[in-house]
N, C-alpha and C. Protein backbone atom coordinates (compact mmCIF):
# COMPACT_ATOMS: atom_id res chain seq x y z
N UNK A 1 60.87 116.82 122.10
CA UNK A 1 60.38 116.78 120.73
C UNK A 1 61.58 116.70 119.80
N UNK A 2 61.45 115.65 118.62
CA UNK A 2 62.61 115.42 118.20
C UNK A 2 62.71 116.94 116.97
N UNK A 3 63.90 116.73 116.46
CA UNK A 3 63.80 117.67 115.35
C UNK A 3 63.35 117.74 114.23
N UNK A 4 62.82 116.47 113.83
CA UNK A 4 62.15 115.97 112.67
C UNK A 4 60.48 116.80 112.54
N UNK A 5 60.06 116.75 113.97
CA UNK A 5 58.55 117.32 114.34
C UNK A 5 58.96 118.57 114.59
N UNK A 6 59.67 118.83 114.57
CA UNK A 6 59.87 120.60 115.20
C UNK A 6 60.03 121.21 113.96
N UNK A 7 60.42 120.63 112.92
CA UNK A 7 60.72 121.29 111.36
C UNK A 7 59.54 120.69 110.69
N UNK A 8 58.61 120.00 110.49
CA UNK A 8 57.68 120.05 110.49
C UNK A 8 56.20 120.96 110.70
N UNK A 9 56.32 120.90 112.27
CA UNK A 9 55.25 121.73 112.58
C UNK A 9 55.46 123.56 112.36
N UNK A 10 57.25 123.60 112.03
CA UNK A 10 57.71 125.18 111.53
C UNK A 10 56.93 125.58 110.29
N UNK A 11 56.80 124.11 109.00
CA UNK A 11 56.62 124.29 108.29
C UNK A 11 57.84 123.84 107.44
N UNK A 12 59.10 123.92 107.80
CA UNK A 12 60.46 123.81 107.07
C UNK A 12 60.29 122.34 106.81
N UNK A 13 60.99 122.34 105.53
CA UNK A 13 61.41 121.02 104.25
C UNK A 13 62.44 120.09 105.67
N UNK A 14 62.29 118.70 105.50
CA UNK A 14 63.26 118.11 106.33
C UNK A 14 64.87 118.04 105.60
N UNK A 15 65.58 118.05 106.51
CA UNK A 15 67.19 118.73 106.42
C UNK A 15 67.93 118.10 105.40
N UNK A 16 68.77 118.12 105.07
CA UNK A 16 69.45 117.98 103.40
C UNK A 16 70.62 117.11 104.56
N UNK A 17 70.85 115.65 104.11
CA UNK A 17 71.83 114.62 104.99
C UNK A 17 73.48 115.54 104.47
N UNK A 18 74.21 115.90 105.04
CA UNK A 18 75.43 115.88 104.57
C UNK A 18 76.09 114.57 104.06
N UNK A 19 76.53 114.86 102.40
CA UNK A 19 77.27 113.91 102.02
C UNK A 19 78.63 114.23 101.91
N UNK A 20 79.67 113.15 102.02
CA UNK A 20 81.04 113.47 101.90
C UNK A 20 81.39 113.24 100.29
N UNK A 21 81.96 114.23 99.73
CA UNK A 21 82.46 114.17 98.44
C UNK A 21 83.66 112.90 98.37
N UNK A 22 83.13 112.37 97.45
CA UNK A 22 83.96 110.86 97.36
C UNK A 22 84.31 110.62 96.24
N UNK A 23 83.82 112.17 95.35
CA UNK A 23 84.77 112.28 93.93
C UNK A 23 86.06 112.70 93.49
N UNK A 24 87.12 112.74 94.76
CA UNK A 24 88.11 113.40 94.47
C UNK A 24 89.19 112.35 93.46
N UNK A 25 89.58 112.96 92.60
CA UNK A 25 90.57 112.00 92.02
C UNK A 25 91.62 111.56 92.53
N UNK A 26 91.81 110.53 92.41
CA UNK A 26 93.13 109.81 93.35
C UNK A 26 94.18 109.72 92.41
N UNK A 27 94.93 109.62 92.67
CA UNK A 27 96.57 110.00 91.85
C UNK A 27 97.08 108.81 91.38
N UNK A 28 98.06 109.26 89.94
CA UNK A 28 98.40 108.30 89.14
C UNK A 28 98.85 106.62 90.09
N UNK A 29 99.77 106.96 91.53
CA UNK A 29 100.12 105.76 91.60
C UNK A 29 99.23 105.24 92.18
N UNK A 30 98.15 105.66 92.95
CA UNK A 30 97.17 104.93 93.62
C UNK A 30 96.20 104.36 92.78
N UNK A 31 96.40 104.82 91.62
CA UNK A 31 95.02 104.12 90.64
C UNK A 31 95.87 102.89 90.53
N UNK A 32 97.35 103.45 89.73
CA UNK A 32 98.03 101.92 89.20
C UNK A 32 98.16 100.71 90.40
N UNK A 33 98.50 101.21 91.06
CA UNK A 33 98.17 99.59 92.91
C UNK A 33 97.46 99.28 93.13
N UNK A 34 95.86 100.24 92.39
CA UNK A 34 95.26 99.42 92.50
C UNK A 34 94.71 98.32 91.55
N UNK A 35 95.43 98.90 90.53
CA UNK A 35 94.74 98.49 89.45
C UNK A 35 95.85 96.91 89.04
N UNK A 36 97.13 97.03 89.32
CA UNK A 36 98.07 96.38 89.74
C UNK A 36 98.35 95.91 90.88
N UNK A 37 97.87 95.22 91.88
CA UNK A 37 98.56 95.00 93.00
C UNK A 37 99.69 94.15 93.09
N UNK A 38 100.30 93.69 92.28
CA UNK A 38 101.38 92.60 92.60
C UNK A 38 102.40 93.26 91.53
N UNK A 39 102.34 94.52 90.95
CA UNK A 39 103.61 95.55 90.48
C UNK A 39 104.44 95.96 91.54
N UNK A 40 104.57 95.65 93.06
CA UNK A 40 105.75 96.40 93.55
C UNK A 40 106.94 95.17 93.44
N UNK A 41 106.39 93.87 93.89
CA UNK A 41 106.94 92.94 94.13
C UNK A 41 107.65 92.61 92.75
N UNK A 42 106.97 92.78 91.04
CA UNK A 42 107.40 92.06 90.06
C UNK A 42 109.01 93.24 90.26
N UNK A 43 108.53 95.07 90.45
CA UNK A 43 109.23 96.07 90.15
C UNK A 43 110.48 95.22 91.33
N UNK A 44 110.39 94.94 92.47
CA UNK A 44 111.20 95.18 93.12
C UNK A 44 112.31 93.60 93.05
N UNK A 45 111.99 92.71 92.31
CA UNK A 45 112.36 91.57 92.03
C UNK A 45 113.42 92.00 90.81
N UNK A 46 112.69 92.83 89.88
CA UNK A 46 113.63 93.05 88.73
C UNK A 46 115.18 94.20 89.14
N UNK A 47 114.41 95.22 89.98
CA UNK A 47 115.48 95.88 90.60
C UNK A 47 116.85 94.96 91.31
N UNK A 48 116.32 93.91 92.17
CA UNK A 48 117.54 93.23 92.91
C UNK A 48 118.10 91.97 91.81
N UNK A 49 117.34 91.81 91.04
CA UNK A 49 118.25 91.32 89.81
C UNK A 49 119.00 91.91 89.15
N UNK A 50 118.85 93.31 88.99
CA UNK A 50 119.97 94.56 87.88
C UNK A 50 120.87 94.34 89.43
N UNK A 51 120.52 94.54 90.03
CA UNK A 51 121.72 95.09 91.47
C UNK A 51 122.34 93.24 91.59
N UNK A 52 122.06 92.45 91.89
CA UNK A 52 123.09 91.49 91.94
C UNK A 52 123.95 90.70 90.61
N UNK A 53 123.29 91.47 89.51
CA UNK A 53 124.06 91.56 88.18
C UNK A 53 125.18 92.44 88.37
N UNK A 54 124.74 93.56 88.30
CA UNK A 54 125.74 94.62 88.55
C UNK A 54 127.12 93.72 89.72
N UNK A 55 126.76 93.95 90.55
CA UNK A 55 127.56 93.47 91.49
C UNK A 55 128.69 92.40 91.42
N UNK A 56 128.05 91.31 90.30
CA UNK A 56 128.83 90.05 90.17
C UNK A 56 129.54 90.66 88.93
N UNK A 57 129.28 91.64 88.28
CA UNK A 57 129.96 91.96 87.08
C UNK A 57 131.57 93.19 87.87
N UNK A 58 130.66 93.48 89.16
CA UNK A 58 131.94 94.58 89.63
C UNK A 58 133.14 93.83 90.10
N UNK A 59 133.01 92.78 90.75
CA UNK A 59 133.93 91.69 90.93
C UNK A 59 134.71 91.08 89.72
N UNK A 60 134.05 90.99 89.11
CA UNK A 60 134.54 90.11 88.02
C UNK A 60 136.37 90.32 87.57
């Protein structure tokens, strides 16, 4: 006898589904990646431009 008929014929309300809380707030950088996805690449393009500036200026 499944459990569906067994809480039934008890009389008991059928069972409350467990839900997973899926309201937790997600953190500043995970909102912005997502909200941005092509900010690491612009960030990391501008970084190796200051660094091979720098560099050609340390030579100089």
């Amino acid at each position: 006898m499944g459990e569906a008929k067994r809480r039934k014929e008890l009389g008991m309300p059928p069972r409350d589904k467990k839900k997973k809380n899926m309201d937790k707030k997600a953190g500043f950088l995970n909102n912005l990646s997502a909200k941005y996805p092509f900010l690491p690449f612009i960030l990391g393009g501008v970084l190796l431009t200051i660094l091979i500036v720098d560099l050609v200026n340390y030579y100089k």
